[in-house]
PDB file of N, CA and C in Angstrom:
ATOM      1  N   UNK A   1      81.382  98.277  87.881  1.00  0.00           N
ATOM      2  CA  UNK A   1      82.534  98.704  88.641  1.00  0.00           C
ATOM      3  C   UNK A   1      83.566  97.560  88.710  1.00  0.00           C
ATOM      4  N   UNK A   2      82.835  96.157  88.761  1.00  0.00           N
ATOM      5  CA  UNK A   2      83.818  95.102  88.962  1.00  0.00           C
ATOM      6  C   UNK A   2      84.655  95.025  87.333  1.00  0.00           C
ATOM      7  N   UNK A   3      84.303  94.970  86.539  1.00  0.00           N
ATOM      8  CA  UNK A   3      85.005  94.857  85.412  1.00  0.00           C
ATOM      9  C   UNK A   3      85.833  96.176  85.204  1.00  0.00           C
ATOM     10  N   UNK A   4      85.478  96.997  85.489  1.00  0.00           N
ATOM     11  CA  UNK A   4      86.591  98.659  85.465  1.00  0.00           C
ATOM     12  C   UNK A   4      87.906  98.194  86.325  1.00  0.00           C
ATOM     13  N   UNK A   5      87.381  97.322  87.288  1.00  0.00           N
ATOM     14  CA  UNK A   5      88.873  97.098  88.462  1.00  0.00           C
ATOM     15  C   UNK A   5      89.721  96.034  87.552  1.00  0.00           C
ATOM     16  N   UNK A   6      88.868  94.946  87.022  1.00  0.00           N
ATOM     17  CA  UNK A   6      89.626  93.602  86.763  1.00  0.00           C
ATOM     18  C   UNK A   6      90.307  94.130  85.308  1.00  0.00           C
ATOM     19  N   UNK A   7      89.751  95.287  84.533  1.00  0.00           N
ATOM     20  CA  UNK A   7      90.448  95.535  83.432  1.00  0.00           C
ATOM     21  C   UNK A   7      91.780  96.810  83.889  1.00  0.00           C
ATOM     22  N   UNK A   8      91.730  97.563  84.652  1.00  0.00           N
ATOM     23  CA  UNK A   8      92.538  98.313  85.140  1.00  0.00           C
ATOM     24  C   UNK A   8      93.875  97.635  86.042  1.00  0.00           C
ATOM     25  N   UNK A   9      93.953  96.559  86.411  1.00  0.00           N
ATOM     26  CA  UNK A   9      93.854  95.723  87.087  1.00  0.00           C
ATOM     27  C   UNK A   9      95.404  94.768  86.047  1.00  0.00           C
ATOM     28  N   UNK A  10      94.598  94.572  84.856  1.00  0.00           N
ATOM     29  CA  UNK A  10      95.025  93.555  84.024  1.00  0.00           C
ATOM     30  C   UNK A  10      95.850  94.437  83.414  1.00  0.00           C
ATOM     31  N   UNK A  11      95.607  95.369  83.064  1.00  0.00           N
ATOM     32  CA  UNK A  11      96.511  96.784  82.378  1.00  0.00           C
ATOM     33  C   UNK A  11      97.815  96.931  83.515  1.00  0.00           C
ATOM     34  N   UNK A  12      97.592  97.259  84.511  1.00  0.00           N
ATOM     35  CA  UNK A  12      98.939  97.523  85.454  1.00  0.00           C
ATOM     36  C   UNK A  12      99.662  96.342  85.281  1.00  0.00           C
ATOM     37  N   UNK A  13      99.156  94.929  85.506  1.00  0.00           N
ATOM     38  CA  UNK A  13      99.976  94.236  85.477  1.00  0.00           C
ATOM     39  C   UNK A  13     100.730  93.911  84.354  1.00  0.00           C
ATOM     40  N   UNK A  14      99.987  94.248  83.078  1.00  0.00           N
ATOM     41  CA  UNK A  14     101.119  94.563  81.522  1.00  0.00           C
ATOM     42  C   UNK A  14     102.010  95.058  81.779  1.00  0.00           C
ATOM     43  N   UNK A  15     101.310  96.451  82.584  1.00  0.00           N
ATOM     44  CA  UNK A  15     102.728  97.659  82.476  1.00  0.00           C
ATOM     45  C   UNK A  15     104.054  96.711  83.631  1.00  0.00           C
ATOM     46  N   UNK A  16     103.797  96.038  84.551  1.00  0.00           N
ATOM     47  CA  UNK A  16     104.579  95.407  85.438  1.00  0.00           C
ATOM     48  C   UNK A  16     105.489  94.308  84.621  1.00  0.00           C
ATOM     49  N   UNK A  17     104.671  93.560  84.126  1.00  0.00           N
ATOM     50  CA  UNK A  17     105.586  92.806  83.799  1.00  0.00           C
ATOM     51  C   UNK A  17     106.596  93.204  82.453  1.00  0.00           C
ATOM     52  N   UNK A  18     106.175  94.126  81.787  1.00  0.00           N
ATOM     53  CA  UNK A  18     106.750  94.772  80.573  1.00  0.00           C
ATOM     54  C   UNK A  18     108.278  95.332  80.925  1.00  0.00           C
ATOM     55  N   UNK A  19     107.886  96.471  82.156  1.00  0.00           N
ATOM     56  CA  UNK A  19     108.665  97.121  82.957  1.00  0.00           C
ATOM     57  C   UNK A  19     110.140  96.048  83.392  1.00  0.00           C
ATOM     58  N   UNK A  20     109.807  94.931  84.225  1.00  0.00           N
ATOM     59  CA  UNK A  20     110.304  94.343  85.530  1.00  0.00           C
ATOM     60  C   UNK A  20     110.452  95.034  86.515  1.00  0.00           C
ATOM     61  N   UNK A  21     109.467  95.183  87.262  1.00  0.00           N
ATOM     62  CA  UNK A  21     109.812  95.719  88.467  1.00  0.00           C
ATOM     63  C   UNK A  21     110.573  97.701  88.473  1.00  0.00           C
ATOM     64  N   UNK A  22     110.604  98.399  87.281  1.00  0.00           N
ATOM     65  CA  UNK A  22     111.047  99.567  86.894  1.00  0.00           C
ATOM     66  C   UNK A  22     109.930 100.337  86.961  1.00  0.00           C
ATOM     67  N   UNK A  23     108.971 100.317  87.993  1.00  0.00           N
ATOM     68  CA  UNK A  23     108.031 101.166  87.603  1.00  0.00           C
ATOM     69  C   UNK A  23     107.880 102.453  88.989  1.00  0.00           C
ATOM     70  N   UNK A  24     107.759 103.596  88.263  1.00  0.00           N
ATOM     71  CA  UNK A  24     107.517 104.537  89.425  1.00  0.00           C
ATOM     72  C   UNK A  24     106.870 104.696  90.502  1.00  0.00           C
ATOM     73  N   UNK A  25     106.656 105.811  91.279  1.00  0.00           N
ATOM     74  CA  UNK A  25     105.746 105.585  92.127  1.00  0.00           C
ATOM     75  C   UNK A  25     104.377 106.271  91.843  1.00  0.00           C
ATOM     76  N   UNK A  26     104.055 107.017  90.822  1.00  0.00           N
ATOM     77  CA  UNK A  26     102.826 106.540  90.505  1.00  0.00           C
ATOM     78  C   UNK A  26     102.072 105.981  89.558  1.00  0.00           C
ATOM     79  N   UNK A  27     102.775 104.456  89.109  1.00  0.00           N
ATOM     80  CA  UNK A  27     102.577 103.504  88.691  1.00  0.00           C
ATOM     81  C   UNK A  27     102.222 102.410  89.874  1.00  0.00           C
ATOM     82  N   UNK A  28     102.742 102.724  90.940  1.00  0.00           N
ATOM     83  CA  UNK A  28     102.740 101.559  92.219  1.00  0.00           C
ATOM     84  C   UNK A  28     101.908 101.807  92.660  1.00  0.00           C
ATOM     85  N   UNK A  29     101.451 103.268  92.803  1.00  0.00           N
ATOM     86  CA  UNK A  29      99.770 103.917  93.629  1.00  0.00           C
ATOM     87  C   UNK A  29      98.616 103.300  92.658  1.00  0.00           C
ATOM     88  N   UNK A  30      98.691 103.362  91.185  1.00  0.00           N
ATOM     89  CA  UNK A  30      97.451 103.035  90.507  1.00  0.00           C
ATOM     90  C   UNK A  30      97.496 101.456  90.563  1.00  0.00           C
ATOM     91  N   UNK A  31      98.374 100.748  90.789  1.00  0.00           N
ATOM     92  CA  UNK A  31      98.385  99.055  90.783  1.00  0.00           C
ATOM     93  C   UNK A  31      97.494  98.821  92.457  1.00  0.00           C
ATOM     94  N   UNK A  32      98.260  99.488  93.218  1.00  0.00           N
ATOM     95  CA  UNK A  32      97.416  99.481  94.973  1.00  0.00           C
ATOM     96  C   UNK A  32      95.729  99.789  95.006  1.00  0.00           C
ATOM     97  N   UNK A  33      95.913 101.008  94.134  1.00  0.00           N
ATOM     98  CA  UNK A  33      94.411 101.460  94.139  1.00  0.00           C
ATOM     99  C   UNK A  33      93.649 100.315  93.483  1.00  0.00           C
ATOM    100  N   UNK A  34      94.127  99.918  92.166  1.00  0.00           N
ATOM    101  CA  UNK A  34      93.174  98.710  91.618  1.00  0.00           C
ATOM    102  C   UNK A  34      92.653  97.657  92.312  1.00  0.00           C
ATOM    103  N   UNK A  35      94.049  97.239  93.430  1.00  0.00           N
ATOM    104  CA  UNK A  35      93.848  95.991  94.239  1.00  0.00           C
ATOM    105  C   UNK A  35      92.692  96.364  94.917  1.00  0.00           C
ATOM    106  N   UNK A  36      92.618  97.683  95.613  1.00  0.00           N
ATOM    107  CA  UNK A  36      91.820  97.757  96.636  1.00  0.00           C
ATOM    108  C   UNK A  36      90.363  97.553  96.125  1.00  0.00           C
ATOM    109  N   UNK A  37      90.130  98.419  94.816  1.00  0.00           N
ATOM    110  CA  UNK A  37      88.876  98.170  94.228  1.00  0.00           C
ATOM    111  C   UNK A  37      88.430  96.936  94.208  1.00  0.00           C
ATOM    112  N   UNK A  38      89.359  96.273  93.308  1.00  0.00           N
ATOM    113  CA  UNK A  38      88.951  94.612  93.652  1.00  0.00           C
ATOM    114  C   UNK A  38      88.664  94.321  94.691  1.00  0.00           C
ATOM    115  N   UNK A  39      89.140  94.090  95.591  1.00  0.00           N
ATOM    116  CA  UNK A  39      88.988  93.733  96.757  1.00  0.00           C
ATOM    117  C   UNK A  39      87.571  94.094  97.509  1.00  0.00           C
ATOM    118  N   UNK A  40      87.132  95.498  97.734  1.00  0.00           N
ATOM    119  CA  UNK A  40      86.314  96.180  97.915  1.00  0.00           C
ATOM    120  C   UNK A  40      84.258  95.574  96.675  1.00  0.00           C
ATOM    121  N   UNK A  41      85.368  95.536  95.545  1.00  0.00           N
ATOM    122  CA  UNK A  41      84.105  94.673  94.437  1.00  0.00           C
ATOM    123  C   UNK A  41      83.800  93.893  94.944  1.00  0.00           C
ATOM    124  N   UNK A  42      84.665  92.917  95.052  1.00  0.00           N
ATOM    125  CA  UNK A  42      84.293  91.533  95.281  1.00  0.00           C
ATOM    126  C   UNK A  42      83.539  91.528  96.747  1.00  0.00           C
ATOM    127  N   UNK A  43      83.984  92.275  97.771  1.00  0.00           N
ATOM    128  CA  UNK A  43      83.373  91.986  99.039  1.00  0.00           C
ATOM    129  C   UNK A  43      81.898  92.777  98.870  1.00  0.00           C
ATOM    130  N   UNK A  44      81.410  93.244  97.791  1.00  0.00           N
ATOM    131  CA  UNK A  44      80.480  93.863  97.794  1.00  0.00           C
ATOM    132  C   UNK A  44      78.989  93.009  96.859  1.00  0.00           C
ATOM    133  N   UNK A  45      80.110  91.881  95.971  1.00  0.00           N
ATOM    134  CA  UNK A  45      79.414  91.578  95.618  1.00  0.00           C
ATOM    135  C   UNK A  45      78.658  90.062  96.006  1.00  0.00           C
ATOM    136  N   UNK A  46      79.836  89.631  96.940  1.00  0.00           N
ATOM    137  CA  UNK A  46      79.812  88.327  98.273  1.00  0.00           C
ATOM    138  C   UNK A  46      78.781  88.947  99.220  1.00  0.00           C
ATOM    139  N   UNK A  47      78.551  90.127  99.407  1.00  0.00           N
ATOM    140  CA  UNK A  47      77.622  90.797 100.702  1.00  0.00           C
ATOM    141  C   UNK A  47      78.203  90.568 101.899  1.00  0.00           C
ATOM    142  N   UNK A  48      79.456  90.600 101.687  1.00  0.00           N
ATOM    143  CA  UNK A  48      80.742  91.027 102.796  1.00  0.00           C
ATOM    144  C   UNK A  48      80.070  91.862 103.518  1.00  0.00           C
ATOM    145  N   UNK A  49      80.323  91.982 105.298  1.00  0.00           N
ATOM    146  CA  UNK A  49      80.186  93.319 105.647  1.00  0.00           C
ATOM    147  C   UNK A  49      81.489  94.519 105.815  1.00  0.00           C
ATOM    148  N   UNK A  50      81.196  95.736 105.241  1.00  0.00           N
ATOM    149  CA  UNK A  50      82.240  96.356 105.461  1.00  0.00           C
ATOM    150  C   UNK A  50      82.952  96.705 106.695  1.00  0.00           C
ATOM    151  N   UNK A  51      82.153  96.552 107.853  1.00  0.00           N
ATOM    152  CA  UNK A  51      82.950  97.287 109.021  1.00  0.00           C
ATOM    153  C   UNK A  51      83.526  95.938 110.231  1.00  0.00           C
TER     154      UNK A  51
END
């Protein structure tokens, strides 16, 4: 799952910097969603607690 985020992740930010800042809004939802995954990976794989 962690590598699905960091490659999805690395892809939006192509499309970002390719773009400048021209990107729609659901281009901005799939860049948010990635973050969150990350975010969510990583605290899962630290043994973060979620609540």
């Amino acid at each position: 799952m962690f590598v699905l985020a960091v490659g999805a992740t690395v892809y939006e930010w192509r499309l970002l910097a390719r773009s400048r800042w021209r990107m729609g809004l659901l281009e901005w939802v799939f860049l948010v969603i990635t973050h969150l995954v990350i975010a969510a990976s990583l605290a899962t794989v630290l043994g973060l607690p979620r609540d």
